[in-house]
Protein backbone atom coordinates (compact mmCIF):
# COMPACT_ATOMS: atom_id res chain seq x y z
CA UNK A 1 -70.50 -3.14 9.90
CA UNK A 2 -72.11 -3.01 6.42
CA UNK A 3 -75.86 -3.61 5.11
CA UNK A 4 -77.23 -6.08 2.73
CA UNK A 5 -76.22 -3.50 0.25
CA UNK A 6 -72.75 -3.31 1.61
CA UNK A 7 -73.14 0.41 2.52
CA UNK A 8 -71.20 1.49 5.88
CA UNK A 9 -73.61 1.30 8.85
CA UNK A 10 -74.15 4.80 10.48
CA UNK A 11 -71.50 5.76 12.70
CA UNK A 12 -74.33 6.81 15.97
CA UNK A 13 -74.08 3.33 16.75
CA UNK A 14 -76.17 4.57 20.21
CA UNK A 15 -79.25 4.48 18.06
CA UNK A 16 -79.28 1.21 16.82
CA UNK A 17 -81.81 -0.95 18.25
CA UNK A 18 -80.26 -4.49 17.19
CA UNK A 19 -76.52 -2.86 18.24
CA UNK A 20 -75.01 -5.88 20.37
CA UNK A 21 -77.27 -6.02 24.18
CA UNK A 22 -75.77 -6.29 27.31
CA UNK A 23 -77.78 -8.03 30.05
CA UNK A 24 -77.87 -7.31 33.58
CA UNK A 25 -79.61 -9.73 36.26
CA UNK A 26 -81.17 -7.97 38.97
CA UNK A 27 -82.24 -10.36 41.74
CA UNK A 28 -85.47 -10.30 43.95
CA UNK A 29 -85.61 -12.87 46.64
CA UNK A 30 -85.98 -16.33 44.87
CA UNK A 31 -86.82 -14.81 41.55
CA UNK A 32 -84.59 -13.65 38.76
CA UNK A 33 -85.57 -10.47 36.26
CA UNK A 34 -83.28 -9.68 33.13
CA UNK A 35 -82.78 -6.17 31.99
CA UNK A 36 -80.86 -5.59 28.32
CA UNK A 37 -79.50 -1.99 27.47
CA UNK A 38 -78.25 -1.17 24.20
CA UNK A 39 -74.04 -1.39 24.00
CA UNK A 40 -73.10 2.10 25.13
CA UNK A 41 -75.66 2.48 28.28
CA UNK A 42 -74.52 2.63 31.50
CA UNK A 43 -74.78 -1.11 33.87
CA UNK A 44 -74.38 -1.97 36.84
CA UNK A 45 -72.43 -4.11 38.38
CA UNK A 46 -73.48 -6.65 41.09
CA UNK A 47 -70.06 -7.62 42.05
CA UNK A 48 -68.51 -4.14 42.74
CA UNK A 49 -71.94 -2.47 43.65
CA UNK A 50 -70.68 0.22 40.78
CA UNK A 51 -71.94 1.71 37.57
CA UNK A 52 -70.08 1.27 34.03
CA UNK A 53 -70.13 1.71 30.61
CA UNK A 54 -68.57 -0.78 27.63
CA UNK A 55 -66.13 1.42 24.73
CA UNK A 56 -67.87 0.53 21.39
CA UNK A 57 -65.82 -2.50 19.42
CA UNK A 58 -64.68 -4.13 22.66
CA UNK A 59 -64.92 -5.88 25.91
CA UNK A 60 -63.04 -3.59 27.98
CA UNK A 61 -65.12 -1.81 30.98
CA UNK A 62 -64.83 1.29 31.85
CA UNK A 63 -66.55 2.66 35.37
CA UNK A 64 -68.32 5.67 35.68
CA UNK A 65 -67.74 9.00 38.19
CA UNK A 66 -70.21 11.27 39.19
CA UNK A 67 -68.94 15.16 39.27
CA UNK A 68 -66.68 14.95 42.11
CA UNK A 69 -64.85 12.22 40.71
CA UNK A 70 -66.19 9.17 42.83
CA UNK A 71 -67.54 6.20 41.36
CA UNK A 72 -71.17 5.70 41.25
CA UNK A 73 -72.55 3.14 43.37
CA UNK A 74 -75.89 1.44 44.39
CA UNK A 75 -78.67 -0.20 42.13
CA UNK A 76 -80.76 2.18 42.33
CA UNK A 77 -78.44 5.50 40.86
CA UNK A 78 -79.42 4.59 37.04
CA UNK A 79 -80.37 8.07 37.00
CA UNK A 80 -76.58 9.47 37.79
CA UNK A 81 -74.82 7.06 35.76
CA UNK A 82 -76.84 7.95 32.77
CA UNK A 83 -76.11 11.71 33.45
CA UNK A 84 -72.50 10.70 34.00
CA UNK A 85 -72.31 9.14 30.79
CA UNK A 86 -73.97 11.69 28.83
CA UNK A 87 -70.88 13.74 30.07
CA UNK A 88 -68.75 10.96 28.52
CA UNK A 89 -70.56 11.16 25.09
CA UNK A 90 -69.93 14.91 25.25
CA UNK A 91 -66.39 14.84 26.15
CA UNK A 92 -65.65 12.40 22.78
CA UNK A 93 -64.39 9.44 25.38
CA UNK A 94 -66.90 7.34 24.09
CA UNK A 95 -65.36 7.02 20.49
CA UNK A 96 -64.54 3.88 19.11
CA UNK A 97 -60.04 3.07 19.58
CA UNK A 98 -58.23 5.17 16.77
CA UNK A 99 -56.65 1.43 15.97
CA UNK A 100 -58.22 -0.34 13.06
CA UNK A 101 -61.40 -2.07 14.49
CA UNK A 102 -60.64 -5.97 14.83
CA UNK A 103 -62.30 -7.07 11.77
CA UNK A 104 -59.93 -4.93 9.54
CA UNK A 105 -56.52 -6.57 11.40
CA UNK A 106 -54.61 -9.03 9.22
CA UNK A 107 -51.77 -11.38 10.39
CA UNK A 108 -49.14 -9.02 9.10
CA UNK A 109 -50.17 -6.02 11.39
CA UNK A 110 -50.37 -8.35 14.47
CA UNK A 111 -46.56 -9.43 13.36
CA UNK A 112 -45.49 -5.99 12.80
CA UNK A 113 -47.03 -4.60 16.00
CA UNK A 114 -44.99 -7.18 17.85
CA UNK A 115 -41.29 -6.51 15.99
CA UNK A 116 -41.62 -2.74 17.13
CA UNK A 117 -42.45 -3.92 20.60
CA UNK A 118 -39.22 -6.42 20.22
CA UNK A 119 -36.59 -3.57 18.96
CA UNK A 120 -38.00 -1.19 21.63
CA UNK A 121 -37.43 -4.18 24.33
CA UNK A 122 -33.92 -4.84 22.87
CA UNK A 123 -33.07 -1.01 22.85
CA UNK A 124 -34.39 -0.95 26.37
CA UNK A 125 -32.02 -3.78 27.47
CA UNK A 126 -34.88 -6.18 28.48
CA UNK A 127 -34.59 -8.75 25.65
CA UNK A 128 -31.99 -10.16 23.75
CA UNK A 129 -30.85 -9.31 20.28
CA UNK A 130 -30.75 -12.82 19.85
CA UNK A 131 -34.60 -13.29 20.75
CA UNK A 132 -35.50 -10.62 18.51
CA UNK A 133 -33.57 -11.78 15.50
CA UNK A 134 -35.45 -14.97 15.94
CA UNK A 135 -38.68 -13.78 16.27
CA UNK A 136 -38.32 -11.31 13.48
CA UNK A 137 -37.50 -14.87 11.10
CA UNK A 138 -40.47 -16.43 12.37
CA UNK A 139 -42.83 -13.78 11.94
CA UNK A 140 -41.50 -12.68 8.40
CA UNK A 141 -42.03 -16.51 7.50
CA UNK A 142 -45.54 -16.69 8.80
CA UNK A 143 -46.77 -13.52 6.81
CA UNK A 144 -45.30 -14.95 3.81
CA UNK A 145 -47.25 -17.86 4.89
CA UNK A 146 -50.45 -16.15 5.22
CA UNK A 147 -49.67 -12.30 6.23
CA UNK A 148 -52.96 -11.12 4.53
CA UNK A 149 -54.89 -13.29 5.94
CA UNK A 150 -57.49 -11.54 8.34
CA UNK A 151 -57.92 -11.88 12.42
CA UNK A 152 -60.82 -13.19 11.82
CA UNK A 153 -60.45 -15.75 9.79
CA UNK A 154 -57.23 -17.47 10.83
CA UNK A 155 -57.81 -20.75 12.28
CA UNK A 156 -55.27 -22.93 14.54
CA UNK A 157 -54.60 -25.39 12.07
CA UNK A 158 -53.78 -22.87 9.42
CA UNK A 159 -50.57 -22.26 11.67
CA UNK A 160 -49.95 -25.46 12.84
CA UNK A 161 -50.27 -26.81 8.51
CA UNK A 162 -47.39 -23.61 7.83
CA UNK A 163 -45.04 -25.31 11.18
CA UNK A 164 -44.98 -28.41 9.64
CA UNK A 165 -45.00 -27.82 6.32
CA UNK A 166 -41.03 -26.55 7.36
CA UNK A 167 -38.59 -30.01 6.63
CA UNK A 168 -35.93 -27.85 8.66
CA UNK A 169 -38.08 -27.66 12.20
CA UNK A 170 -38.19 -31.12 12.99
CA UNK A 171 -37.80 -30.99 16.34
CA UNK A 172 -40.21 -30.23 18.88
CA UNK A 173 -38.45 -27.89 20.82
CA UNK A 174 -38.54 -25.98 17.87
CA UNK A 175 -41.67 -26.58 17.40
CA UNK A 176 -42.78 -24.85 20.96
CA UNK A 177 -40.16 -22.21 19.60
CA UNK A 178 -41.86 -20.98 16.87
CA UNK A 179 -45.43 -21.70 18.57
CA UNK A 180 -44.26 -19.50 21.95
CA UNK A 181 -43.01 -16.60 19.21
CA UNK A 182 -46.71 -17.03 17.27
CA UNK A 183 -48.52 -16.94 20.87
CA UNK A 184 -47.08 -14.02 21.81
CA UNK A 185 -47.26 -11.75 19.17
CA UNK A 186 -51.24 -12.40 19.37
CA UNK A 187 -51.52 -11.78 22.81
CA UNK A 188 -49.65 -8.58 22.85
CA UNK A 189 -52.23 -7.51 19.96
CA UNK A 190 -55.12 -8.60 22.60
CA UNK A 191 -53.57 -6.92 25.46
CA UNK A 192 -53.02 -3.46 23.77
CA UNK A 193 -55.49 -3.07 21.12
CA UNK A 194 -58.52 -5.40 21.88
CA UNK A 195 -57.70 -7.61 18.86
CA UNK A 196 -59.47 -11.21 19.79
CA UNK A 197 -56.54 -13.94 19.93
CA UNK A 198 -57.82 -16.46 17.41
CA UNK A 199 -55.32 -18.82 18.16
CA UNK A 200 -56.09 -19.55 21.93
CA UNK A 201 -55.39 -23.26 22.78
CA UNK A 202 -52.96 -23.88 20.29
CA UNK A 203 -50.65 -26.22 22.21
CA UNK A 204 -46.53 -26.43 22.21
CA UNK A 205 -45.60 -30.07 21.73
CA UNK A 206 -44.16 -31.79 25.09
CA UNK A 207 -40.95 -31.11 25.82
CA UNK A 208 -38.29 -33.27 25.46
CA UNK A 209 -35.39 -33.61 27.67
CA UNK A 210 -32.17 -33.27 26.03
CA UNK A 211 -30.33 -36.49 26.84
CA UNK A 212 -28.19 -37.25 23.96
CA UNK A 213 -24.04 -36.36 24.80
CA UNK A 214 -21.31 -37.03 22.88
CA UNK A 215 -19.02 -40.41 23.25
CA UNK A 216 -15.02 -40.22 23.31
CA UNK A 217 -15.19 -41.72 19.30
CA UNK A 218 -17.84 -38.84 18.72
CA UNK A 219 -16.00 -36.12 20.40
CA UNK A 220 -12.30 -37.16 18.61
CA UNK A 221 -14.39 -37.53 15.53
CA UNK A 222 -16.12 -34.18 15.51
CA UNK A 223 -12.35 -32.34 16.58
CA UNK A 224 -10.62 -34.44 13.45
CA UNK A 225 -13.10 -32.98 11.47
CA UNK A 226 -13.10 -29.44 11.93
CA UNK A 227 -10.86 -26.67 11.80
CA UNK A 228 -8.87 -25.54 14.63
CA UNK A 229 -11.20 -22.13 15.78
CA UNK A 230 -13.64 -23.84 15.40
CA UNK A 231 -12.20 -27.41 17.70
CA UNK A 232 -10.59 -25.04 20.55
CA UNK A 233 -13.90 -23.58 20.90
CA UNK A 234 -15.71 -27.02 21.07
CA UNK A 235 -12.67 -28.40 23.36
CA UNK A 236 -13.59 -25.64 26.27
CA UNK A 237 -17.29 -26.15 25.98
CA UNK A 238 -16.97 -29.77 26.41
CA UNK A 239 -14.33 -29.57 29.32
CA UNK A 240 -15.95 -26.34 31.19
CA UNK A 241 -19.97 -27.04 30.76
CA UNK A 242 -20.69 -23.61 30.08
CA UNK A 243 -23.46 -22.27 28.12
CA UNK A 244 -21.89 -21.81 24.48
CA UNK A 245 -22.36 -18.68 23.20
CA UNK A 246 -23.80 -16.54 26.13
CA UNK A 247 -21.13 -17.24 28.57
CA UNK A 248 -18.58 -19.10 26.93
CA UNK A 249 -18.05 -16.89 24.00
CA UNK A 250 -17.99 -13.92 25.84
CA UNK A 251 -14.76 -14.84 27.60
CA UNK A 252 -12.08 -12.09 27.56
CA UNK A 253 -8.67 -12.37 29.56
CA UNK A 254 -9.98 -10.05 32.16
CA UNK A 255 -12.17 -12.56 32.90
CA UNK A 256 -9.84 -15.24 34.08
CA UNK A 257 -8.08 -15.55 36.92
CA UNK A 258 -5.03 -17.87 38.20
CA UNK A 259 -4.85 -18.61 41.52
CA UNK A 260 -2.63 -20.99 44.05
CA UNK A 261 -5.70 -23.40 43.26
CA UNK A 262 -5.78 -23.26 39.76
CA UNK A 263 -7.63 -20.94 37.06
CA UNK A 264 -11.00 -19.13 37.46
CA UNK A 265 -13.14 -17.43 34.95
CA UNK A 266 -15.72 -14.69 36.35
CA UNK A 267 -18.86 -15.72 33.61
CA UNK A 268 -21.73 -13.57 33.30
CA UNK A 269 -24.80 -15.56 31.99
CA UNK A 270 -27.23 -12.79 29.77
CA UNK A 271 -29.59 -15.48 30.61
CA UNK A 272 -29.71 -15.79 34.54
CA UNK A 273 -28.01 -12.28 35.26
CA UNK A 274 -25.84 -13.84 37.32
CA UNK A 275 -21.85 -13.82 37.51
CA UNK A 276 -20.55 -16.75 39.27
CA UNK A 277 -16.75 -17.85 39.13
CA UNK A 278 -15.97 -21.23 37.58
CA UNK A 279 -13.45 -23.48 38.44
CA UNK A 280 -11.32 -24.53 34.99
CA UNK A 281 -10.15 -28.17 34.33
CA UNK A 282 -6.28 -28.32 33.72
CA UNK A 283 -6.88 -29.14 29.99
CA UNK A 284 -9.32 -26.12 29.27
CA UNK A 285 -6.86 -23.65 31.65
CA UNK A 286 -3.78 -24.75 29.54
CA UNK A 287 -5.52 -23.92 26.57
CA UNK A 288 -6.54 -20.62 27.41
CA UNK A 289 -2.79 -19.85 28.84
CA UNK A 290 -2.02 -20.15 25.19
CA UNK A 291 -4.69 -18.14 23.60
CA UNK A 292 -4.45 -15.06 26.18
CA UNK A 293 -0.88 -14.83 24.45
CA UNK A 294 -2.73 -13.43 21.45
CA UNK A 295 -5.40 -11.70 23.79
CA UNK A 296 -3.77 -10.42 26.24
CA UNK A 297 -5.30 -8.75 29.42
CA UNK A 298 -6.79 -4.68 28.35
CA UNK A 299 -7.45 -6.05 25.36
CA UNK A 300 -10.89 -6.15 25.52
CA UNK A 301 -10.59 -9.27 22.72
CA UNK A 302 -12.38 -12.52 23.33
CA UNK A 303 -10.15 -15.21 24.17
CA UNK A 304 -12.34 -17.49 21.66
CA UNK A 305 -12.82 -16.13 17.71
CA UNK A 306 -13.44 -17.49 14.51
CA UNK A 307 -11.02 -16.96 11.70
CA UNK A 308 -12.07 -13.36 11.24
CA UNK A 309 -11.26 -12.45 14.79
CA UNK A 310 -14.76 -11.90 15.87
CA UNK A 311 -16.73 -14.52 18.82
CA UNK A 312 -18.68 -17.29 17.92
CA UNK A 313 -22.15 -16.60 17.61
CA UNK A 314 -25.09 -18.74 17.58
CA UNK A 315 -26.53 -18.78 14.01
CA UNK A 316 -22.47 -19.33 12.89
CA UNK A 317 -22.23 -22.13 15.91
CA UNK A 318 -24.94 -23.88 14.38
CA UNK A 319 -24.02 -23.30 10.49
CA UNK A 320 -20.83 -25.24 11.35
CA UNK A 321 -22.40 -28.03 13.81
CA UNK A 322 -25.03 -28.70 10.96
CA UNK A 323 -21.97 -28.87 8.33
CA UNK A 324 -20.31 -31.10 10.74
CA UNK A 325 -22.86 -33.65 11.09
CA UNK A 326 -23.82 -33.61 7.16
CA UNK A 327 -20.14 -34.04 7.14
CA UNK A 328 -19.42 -36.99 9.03
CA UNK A 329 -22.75 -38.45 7.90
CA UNK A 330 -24.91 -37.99 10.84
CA UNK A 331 -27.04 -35.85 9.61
CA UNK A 332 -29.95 -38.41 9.62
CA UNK A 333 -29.21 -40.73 12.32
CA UNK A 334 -31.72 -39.91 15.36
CA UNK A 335 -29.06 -41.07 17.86
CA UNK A 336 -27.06 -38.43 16.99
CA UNK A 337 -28.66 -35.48 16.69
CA UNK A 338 -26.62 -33.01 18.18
CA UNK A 339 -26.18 -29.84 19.04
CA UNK A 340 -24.44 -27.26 20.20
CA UNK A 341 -25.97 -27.56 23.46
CA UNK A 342 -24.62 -31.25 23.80
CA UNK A 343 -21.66 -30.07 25.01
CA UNK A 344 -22.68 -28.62 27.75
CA UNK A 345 -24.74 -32.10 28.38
CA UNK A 346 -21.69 -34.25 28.18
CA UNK A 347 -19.91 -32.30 30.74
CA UNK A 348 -23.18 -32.57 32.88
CA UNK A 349 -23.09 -36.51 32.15
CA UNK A 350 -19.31 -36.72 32.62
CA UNK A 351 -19.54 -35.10 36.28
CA UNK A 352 -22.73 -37.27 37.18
CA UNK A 353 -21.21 -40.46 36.05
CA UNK A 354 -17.82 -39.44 38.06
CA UNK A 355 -19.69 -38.15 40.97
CA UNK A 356 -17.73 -34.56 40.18
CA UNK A 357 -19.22 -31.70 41.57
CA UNK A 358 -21.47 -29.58 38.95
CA UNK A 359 -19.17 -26.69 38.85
CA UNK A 360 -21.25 -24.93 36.02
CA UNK A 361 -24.63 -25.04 37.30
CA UNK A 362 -26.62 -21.60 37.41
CA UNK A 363 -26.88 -21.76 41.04
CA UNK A 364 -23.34 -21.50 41.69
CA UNK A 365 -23.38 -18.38 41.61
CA UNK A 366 -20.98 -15.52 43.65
């Protein structure tokens, strides 16, 4: 806080008669008598019957103990929750959060703050690389954006102005996306370091259902105009329904197994946690017969790679789909905006409309 002069306010802000008042309503029968104490004095409570205190620069309350270490209760115990304070004050408990206060915070701290909690949620095995990676693209993009912009200052349509102001992130499930990754970097800040969210009630867009799939031209078309990595990997999405790149690609040739029945693959979703064993169509199991020849069991190799030998990944799934529609000119047609994902839909569509059982769904699992 700074005077007209723009001199730093004395630290003891205890002192300060026009320091922010916090009101208490003590009730007599039918009447109603308001009490303000400076921020920093000890309240009380109506709801829990106990005394507390409020840590300078925030919200946050904090309750007070008398010497053996209950809390102090009753109305009428001002006197020991004063003295219990004045123990607080002593002990230094009562300084304001070593964090920069909230007015000091700019966009690019909040973004930072949340990164570190993303690579130490990664490292800890409770989110996916592939999360992080996109959250770290967002956030970099919003703080060149506005990334020294303060808290304080930022308004909702400031962020929603920098979404679409993107020609790439048409879509509104991108849109909810990049919103979700936005939302949640801010609300970490508020959780852990009292930071006010200024960008409460921002809204996703609805969500859409994905109900586009591909017709027999557009499949043929799509495998006449790739190369052949790339079509055997579109071939088995398309004729097992199975989530692209976190199942499907992960596919070794311990992973299958051929039984009196026909083939199995054991697939591990990092999404649902879940294994489950999938029944193959005879088109999908003969091609994998002839790719385990090159990836044999012990191998440890996925049965589906690029030219390079490595698996299909998502940001190189969606490099080629995007070169594939640009290249067979569907880049700007709305009724075909695929995706990798619609592969998975035209398998679900191709066992509704045969009244085949869903062998792919997440709840089959073993």
């Amino acid at each position: 806080m700074t005077g007209d002069c723009g001199r730093a306010a004395p630290a003891n802000i205890f002192a300060r008669e026009a320091e922010v008042k916090f009101s208490v309503a003590v009730h007599h029968g039918s009447s109603s008598q308001t009490t303000s104490y400076p921020h920093g004095s000890a309240w009380h409570w109506k709801q829990t019957d106990c005394w507390y205190y409020t840590l300078p620069g925030t919200k946050k309350r904090v309750p007070l103990f008398d010497e053996a270490g209950e809390r102090i209760r009753g109305a009428n115990n001002r006197d020991a929750a004063e003295d219990a304070l004045a123990r607080v004050k002593l002990s230094g408990d009562l300084e304001s959060p070593t964090q920069p206060a909230a007015a000091d915070w700019v966009v690019a701290r909040v973004c930072s703050e949340y990164i570190q909690h993303c690579d130490r949620s990664v490292a800890g095995g409770t989110m996916s690389r592939g999360h992080r990676d996109a959250t770290v693209a967002y956030l970099n993009d919003l703080c060149r954006h506005c990334g020294t912009n303060k808290i304080s200052k930022l308004k909702k349509h400031v962020v929603q102005s920098w979404i679409e102001s993107h020609a790439g992130w048409r879509s509104p499930a991108t849109h909810g996306s990049v919103i979700a990754v936005v939302l949640a970097a801010f609300n970490r800040a508020e959780e852990m370091f009292d930071v006010p969210n200024p960008l409460k009630g921002l809204k996703k867009p609805k969500a859409q259902p994905r109900l586009q799939s591909f017709s027999p031209e557009d499949e043929q078309a799509i495998y006449a105009a790739t190369e052949e990595r790339f079509r055997e990997f579109l071939f088995a999405a398309i004729h097992t329904g199975l989530r692209p790149f976190c199942e499907l690609a992960k596919i070794t040739a311990d992973d299958v197994e051929v039984t009196d029945r026909g083939m199995l693959w054991r697939v591990y979703s990092s999404k649902t946690k879940k294994t489950r064993k999938v029944p193959v169509r005879t088109e999908a199991a003969a091609l994998v017969r002839r790719l385990m020849k090159a990836v044999p069991p012990g191998s440890g190799k996925h049965v589906f790679r690029n030219s390079q030998g490595n698996p299909w990944t998502k940001p190189a799934g969606k490099d080629r789909m995007f070169e594939l529609k640009k290249r067979l000119g569907w880049h700007d047609e709305p009724r075909r905006a695929f995706s990798m994902y619609t592969y998975r839909h035209t398998f679900a569509h191709g066992c509704t409309a045969s009244q085949g059982p869903m062998l792919t769904r997440s709840d089959q699992s073993q």
